[in-house]
N, C-alpha and C. Protein backbone atom coordinates (compact mmCIF):
# COMPACT_ATOMS: atom_id res chain seq x y z
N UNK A 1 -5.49 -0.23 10.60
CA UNK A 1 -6.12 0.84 11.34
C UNK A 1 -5.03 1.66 12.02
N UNK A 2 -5.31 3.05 11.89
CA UNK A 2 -4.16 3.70 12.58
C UNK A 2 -4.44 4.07 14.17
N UNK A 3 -3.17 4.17 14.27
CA UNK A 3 -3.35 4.01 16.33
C UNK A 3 -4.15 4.91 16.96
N UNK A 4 -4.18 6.20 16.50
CA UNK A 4 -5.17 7.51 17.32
C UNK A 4 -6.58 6.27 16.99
N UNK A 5 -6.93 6.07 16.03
CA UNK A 5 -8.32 5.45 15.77
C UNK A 5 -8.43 4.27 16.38
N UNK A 6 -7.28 3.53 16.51
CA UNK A 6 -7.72 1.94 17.13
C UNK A 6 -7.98 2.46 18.88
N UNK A 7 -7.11 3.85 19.40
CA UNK A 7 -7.82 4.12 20.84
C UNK A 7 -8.95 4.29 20.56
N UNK A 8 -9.22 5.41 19.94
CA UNK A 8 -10.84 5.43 20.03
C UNK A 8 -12.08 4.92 19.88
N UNK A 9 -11.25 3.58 18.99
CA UNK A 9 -12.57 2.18 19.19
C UNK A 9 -12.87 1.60 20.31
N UNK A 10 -11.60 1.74 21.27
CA UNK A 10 -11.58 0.95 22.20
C UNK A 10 -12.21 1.70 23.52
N UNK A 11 -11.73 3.24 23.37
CA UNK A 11 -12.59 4.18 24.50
C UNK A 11 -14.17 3.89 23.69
N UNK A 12 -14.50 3.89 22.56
CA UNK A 12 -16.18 3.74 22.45
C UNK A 12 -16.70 2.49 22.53
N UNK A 13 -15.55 1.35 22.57
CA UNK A 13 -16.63 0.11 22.61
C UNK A 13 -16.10 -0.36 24.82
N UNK A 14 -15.83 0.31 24.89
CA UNK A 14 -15.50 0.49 26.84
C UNK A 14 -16.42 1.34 26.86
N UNK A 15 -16.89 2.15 26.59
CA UNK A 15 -18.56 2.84 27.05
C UNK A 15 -19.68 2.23 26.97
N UNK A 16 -19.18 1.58 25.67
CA UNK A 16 -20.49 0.48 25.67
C UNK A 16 -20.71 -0.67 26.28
N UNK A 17 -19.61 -1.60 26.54
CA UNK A 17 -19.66 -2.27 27.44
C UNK A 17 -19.98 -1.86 28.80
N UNK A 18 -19.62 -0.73 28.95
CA UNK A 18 -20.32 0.06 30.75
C UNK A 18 -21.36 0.29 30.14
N UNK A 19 -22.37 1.07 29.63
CA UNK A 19 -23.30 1.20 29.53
C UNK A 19 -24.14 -0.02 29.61
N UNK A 20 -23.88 -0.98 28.99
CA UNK A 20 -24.87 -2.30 28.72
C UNK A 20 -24.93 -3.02 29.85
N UNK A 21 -23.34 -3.32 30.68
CA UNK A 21 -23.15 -4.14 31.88
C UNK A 21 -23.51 -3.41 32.54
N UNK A 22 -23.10 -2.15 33.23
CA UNK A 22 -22.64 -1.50 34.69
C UNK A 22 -23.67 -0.40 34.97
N UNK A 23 -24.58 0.42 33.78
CA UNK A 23 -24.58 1.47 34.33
C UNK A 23 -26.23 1.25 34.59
N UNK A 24 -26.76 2.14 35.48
CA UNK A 24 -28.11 1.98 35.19
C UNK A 24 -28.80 3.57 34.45
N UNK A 25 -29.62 4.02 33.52
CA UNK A 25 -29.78 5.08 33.05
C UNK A 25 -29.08 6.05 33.00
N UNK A 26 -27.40 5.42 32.59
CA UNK A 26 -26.73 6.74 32.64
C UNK A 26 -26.57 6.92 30.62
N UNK A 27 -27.50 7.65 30.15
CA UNK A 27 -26.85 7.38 28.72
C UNK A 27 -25.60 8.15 27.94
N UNK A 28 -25.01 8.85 28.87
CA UNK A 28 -24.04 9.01 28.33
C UNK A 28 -23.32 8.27 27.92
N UNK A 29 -23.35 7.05 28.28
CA UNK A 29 -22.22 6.23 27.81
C UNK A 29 -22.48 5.48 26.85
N UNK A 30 -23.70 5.48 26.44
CA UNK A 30 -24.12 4.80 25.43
C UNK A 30 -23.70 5.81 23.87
N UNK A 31 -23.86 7.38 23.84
CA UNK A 31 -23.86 8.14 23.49
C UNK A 31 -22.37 8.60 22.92
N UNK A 32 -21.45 8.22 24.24
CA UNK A 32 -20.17 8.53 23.87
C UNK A 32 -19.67 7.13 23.17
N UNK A 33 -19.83 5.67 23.27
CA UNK A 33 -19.57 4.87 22.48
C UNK A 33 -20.11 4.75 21.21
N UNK A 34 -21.18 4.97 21.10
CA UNK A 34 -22.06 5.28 19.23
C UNK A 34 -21.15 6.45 19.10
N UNK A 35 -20.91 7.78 19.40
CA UNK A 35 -20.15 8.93 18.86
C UNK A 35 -18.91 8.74 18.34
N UNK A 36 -18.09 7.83 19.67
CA UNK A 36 -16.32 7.74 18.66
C UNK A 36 -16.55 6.36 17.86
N UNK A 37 -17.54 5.76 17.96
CA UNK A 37 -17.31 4.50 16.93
C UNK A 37 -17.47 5.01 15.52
N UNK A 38 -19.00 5.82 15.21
CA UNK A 38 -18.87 6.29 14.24
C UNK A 38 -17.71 7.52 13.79
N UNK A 39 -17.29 8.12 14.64
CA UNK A 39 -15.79 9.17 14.18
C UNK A 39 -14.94 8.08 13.78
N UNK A 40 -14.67 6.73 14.06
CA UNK A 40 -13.25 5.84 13.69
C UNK A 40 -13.75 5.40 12.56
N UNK A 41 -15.26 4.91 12.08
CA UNK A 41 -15.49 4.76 11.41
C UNK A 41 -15.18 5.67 10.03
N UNK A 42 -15.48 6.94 9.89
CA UNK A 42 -15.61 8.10 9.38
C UNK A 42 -13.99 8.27 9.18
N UNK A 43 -13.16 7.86 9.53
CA UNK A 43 -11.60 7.98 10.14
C UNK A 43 -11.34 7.24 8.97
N UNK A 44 -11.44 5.88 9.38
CA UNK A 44 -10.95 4.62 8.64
C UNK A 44 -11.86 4.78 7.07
N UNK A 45 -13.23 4.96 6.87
CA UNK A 45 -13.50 5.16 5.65
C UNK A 45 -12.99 5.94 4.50
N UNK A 46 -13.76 7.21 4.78
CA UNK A 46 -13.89 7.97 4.01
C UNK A 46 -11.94 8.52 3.06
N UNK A 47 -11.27 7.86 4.11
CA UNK A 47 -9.76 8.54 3.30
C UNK A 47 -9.39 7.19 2.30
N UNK A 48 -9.66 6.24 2.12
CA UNK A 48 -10.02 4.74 1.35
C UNK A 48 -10.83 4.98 0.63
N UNK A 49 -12.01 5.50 0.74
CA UNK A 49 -12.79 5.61 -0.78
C UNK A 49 -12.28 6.58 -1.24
N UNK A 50 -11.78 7.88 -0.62
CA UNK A 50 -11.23 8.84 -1.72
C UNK A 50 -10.13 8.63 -2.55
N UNK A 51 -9.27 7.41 -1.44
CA UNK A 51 -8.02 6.83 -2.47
C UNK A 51 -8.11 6.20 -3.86
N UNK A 52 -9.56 5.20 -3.57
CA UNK A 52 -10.06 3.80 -4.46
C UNK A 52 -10.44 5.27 -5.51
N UNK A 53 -11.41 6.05 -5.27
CA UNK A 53 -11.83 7.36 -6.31
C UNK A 53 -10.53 7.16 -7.12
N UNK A 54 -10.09 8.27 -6.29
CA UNK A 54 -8.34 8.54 -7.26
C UNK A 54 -7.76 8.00 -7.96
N UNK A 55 -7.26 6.78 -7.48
CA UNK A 55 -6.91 5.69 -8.15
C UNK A 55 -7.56 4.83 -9.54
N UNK A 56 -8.90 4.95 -9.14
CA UNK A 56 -9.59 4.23 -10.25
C UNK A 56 -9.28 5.40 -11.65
N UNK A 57 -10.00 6.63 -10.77
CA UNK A 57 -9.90 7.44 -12.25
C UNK A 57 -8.13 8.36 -12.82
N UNK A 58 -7.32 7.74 -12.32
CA UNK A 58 -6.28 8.55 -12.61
C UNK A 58 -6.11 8.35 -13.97
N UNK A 59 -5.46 9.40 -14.58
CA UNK A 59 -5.25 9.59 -15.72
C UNK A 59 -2.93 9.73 -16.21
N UNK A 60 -2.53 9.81 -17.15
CA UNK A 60 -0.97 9.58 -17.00
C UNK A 60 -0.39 10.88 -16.48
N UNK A 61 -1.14 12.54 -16.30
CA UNK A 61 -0.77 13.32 -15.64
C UNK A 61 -1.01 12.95 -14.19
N UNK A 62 -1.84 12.87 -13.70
CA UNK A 62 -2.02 12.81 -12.23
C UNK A 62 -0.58 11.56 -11.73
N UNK A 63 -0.81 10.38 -12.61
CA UNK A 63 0.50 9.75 -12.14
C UNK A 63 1.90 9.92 -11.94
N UNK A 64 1.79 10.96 -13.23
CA UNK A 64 3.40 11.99 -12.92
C UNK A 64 3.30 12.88 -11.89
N UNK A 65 2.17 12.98 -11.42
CA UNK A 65 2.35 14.29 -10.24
C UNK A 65 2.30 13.65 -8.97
N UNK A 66 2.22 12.27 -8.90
CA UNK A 66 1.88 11.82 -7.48
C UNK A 66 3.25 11.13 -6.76
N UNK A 67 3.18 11.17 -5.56
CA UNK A 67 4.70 11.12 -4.55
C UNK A 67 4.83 9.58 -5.17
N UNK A 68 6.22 9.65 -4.47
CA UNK A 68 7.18 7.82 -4.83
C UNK A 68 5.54 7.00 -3.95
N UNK A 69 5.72 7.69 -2.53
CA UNK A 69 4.63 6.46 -2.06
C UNK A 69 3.05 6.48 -2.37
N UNK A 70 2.64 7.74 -3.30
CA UNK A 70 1.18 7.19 -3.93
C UNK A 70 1.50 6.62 -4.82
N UNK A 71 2.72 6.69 -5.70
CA UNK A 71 2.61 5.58 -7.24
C UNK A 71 2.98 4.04 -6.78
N UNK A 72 3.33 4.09 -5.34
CA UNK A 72 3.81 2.40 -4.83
C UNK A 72 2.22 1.94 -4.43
N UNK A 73 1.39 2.68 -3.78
CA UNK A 73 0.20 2.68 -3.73
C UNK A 73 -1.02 2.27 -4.88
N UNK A 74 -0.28 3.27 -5.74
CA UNK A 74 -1.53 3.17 -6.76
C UNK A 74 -1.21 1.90 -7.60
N UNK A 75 0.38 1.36 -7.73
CA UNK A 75 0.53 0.11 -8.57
C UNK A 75 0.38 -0.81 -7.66
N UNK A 76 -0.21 -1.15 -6.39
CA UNK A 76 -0.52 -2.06 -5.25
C UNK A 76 -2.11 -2.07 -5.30
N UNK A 77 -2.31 -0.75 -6.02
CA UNK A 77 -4.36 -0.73 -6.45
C UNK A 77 -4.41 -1.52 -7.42
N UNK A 78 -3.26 -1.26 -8.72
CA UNK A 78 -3.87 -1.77 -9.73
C UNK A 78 -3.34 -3.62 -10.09
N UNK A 79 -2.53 -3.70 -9.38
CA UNK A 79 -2.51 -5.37 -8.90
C UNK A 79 -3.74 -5.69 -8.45
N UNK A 80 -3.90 -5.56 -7.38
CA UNK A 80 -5.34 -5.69 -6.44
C UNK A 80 -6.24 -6.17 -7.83
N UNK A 81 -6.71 -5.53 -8.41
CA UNK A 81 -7.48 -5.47 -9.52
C UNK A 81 -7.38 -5.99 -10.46
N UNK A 82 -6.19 -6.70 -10.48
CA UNK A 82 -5.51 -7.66 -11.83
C UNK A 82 -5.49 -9.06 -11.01
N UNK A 83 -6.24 -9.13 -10.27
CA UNK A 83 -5.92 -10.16 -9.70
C UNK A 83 -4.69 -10.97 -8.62
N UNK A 84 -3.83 -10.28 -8.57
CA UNK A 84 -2.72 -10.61 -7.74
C UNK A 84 -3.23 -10.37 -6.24
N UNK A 85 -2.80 -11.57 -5.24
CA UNK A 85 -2.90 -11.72 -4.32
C UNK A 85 -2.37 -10.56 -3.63
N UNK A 86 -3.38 -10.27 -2.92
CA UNK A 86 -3.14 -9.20 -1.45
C UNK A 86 -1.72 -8.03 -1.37
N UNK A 87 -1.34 -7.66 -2.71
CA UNK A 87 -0.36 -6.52 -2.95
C UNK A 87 -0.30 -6.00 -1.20
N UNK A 88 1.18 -6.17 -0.61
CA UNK A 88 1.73 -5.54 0.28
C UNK A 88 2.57 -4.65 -0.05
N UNK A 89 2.48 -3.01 0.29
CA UNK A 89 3.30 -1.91 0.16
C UNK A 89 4.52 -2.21 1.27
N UNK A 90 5.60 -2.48 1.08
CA UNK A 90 6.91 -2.36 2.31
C UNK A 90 7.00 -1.35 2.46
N UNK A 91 8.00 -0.78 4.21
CA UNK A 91 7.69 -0.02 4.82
C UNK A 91 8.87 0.95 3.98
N UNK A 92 8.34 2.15 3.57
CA UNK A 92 9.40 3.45 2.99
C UNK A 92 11.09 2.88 3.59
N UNK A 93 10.89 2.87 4.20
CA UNK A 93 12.56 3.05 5.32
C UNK A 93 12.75 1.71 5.09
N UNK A 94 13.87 1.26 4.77
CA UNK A 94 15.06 -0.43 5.03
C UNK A 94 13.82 -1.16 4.02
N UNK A 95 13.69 -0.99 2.78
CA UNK A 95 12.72 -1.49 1.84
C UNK A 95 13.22 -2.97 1.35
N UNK A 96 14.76 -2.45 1.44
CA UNK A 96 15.87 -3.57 1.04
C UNK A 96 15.37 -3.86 -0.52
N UNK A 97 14.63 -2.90 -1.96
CA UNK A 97 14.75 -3.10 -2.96
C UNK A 97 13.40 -3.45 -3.56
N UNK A 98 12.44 -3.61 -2.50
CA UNK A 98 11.45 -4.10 -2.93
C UNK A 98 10.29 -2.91 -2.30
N UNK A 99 9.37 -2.43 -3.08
CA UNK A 99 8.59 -1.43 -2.68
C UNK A 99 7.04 -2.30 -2.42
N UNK A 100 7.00 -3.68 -3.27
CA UNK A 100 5.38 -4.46 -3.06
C UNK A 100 5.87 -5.68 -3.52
N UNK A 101 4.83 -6.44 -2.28
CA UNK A 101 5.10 -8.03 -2.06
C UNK A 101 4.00 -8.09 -2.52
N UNK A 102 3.97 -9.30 -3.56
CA UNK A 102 2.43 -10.07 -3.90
C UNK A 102 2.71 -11.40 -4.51
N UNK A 103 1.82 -12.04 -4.96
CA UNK A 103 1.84 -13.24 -5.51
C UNK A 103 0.42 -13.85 -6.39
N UNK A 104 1.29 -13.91 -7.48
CA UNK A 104 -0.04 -14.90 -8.36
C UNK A 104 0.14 -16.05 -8.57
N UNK A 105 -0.43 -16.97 -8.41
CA UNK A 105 -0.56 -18.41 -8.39
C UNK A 105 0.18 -18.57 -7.49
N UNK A 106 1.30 -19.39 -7.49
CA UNK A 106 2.13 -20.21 -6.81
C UNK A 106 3.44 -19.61 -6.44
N UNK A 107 3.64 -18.22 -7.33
CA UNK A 107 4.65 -17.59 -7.75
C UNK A 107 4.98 -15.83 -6.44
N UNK A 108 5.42 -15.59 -5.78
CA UNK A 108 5.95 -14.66 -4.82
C UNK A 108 6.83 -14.00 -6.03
N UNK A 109 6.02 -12.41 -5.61
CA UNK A 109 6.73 -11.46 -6.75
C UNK A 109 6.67 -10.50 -5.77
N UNK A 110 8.15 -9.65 -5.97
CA UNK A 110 8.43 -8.43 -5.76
C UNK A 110 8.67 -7.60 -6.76
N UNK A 111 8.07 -5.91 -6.44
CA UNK A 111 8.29 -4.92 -7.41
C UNK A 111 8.60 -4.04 -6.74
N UNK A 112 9.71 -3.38 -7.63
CA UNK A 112 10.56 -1.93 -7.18
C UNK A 112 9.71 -0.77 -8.20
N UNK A 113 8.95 0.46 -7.64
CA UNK A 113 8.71 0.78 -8.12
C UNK A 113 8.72 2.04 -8.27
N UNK A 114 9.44 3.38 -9.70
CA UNK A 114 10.09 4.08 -10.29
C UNK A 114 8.83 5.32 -10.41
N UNK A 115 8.58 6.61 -9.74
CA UNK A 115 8.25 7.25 -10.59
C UNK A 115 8.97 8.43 -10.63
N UNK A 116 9.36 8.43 -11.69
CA UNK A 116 10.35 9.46 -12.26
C UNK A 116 10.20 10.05 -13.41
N UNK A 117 10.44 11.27 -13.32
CA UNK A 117 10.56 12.21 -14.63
C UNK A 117 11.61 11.67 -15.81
N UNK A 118 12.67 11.06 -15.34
CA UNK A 118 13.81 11.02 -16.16
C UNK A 118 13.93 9.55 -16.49
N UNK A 119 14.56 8.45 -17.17
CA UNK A 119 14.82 7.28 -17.90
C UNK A 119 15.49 6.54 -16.20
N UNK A 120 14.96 5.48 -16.33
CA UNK A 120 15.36 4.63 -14.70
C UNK A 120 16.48 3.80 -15.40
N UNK A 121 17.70 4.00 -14.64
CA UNK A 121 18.80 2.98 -14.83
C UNK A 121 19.09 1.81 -14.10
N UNK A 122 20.61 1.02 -14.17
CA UNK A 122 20.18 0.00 -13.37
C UNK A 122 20.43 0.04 -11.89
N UNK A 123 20.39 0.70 -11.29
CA UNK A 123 20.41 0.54 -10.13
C UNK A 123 19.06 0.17 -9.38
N UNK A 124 17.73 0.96 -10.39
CA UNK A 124 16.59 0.00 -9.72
C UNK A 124 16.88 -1.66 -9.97
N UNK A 125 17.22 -1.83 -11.02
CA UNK A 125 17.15 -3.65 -11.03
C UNK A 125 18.26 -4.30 -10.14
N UNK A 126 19.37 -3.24 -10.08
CA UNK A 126 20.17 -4.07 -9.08
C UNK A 126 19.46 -4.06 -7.79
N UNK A 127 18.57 -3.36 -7.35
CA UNK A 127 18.01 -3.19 -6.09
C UNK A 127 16.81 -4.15 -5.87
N UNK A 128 15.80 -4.08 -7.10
CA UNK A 128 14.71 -5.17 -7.07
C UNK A 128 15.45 -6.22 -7.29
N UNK A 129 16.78 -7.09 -7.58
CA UNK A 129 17.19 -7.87 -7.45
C UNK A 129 18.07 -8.58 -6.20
N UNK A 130 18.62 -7.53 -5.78
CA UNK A 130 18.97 -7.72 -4.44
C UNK A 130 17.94 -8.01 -3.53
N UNK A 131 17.06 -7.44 -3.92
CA UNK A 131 15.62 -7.74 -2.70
C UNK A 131 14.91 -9.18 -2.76
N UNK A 132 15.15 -10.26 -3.78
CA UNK A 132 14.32 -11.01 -4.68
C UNK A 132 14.62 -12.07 -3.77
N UNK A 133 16.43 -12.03 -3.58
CA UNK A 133 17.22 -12.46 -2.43
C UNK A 133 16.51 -12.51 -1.19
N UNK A 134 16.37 -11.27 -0.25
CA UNK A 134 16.29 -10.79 0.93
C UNK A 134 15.15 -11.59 1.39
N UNK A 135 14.18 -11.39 0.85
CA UNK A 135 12.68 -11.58 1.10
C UNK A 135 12.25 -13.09 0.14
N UNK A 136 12.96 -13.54 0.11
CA UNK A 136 12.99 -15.02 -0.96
C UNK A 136 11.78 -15.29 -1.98
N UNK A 137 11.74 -14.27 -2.84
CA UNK A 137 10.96 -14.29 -4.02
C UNK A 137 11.47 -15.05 -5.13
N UNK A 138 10.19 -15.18 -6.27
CA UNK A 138 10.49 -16.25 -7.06
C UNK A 138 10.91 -15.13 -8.38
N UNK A 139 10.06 -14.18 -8.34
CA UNK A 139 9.98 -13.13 -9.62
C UNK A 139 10.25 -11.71 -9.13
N UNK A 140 11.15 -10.94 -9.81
CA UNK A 140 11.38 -9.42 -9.47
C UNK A 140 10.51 -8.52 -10.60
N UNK A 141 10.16 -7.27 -10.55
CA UNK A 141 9.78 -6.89 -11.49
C UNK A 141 9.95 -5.07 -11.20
N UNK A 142 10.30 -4.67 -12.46
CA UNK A 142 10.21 -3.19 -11.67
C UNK A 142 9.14 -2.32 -12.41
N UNK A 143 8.59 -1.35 -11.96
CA UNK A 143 7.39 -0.54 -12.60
C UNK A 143 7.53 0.89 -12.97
N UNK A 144 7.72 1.35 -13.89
CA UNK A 144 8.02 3.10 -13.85
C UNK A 144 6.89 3.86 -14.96
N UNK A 145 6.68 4.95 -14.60
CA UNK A 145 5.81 5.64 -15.62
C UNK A 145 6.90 6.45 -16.87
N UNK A 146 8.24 6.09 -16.24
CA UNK A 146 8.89 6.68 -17.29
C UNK A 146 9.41 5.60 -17.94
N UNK A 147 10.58 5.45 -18.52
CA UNK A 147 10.82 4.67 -19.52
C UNK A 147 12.69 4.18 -18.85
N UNK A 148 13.30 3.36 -19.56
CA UNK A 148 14.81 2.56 -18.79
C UNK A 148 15.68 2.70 -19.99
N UNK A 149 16.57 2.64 -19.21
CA UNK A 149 17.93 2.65 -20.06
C UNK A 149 18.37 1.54 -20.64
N UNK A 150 18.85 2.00 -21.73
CA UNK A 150 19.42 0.52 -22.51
C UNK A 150 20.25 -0.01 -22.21
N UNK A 151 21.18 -0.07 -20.93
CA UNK A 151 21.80 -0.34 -20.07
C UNK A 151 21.05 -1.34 -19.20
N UNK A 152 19.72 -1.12 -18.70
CA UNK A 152 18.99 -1.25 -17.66
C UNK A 152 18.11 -1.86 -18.19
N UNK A 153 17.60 -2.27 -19.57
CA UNK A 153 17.24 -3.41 -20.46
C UNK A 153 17.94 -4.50 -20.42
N UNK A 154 19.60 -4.26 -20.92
CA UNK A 154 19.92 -5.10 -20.70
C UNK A 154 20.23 -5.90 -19.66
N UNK A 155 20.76 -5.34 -18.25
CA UNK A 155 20.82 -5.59 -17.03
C UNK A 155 19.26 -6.73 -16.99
N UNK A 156 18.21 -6.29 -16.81
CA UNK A 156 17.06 -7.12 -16.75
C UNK A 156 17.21 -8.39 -17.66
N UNK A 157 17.39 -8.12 -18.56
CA UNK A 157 17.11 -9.56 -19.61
C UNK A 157 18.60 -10.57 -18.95
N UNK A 158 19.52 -9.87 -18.24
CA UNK A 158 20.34 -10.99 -17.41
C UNK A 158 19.81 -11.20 -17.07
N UNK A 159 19.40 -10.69 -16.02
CA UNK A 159 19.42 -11.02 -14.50
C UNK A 159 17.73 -11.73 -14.34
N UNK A 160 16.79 -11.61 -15.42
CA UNK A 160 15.40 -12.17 -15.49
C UNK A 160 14.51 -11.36 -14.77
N UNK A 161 14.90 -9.99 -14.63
CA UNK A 161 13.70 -9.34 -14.08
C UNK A 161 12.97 -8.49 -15.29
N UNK A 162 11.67 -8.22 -15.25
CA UNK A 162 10.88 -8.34 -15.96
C UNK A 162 10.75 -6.34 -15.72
N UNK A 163 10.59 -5.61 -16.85
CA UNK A 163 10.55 -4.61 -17.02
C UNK A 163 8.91 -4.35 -17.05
């Protein structure tokens, strides 16, 4: 929940608590706690289903057109959906190589993930590998809508990260 919205749960569910405990026929306060609960509500919803929309129906243009952090997003949707445990997006800034934490079965996987117009070399795998380290994962993996260098093939098939 983002912070402007987590105040305003808290100014509407503090009206309501005065209203219910403290006040006697004052309904404003009943009025102003139903009003910002449903605005946080309306807050917190409606920009989540338009994402889950998006996401579900994207097509391989829309994925080339969407920022580094909707395609870290949208491959954290489509985990979600494949079954992998609770896909965590890391924070843009000090990522340290890893753009999403998740795990299937028993197994802690990190993915670095590429969207780019042009062929990804190895510096993503040196980076999702450096991270595999950082954050003590079992599996690295990196994700791009474009395609890797044969350089950066081979780099992976060392180092065991999974293209």
């Amino acid at each position: 929940m983002k912070k402007d919205n987590l105040i305003f749960a808290f100014i509407g569910v503090c009206a309501l608590i005065y209203y219910f405990k403290y006040s006697d026929n004052q309904v404003l306060f009943l009025y102003l706690g139903i009003f910002t609960l449903t605005i946080v509500f309306f807050a917190e919803t409606i920009p989540f289903i338009l994402k889950t929309y998006r996401f579900a129906n994207a097509q391989l243009i829309s994925i080339d057109e969407m920022s580094g952090i909707d395609f870290e997003e949208y491959v954290a949707f489509l985990l979600d959906n494949l079954g992998y445990k609770t896909p965590k997006v890391t924070p843009a800034q000090s990522d340290q190589g890893i753009d999403i934490i998740t795990s299937k079965d028993t197994m802690k996987i990190g993915i670095q993930c590429k969207r780019w117009k042009r062929k990804v070399g190895n510096k993503a795998i040196q980076e999702v590998y450096s991270g595999v380290g950082f954050y003590s994962l079992d599996k690295a993996i990196v994700v791009t809508n474009s395609y890797f260098t044969d350089s950066a093939k081979e780099l992976a098939a060392k180092l065991d990260v999974e293209l």
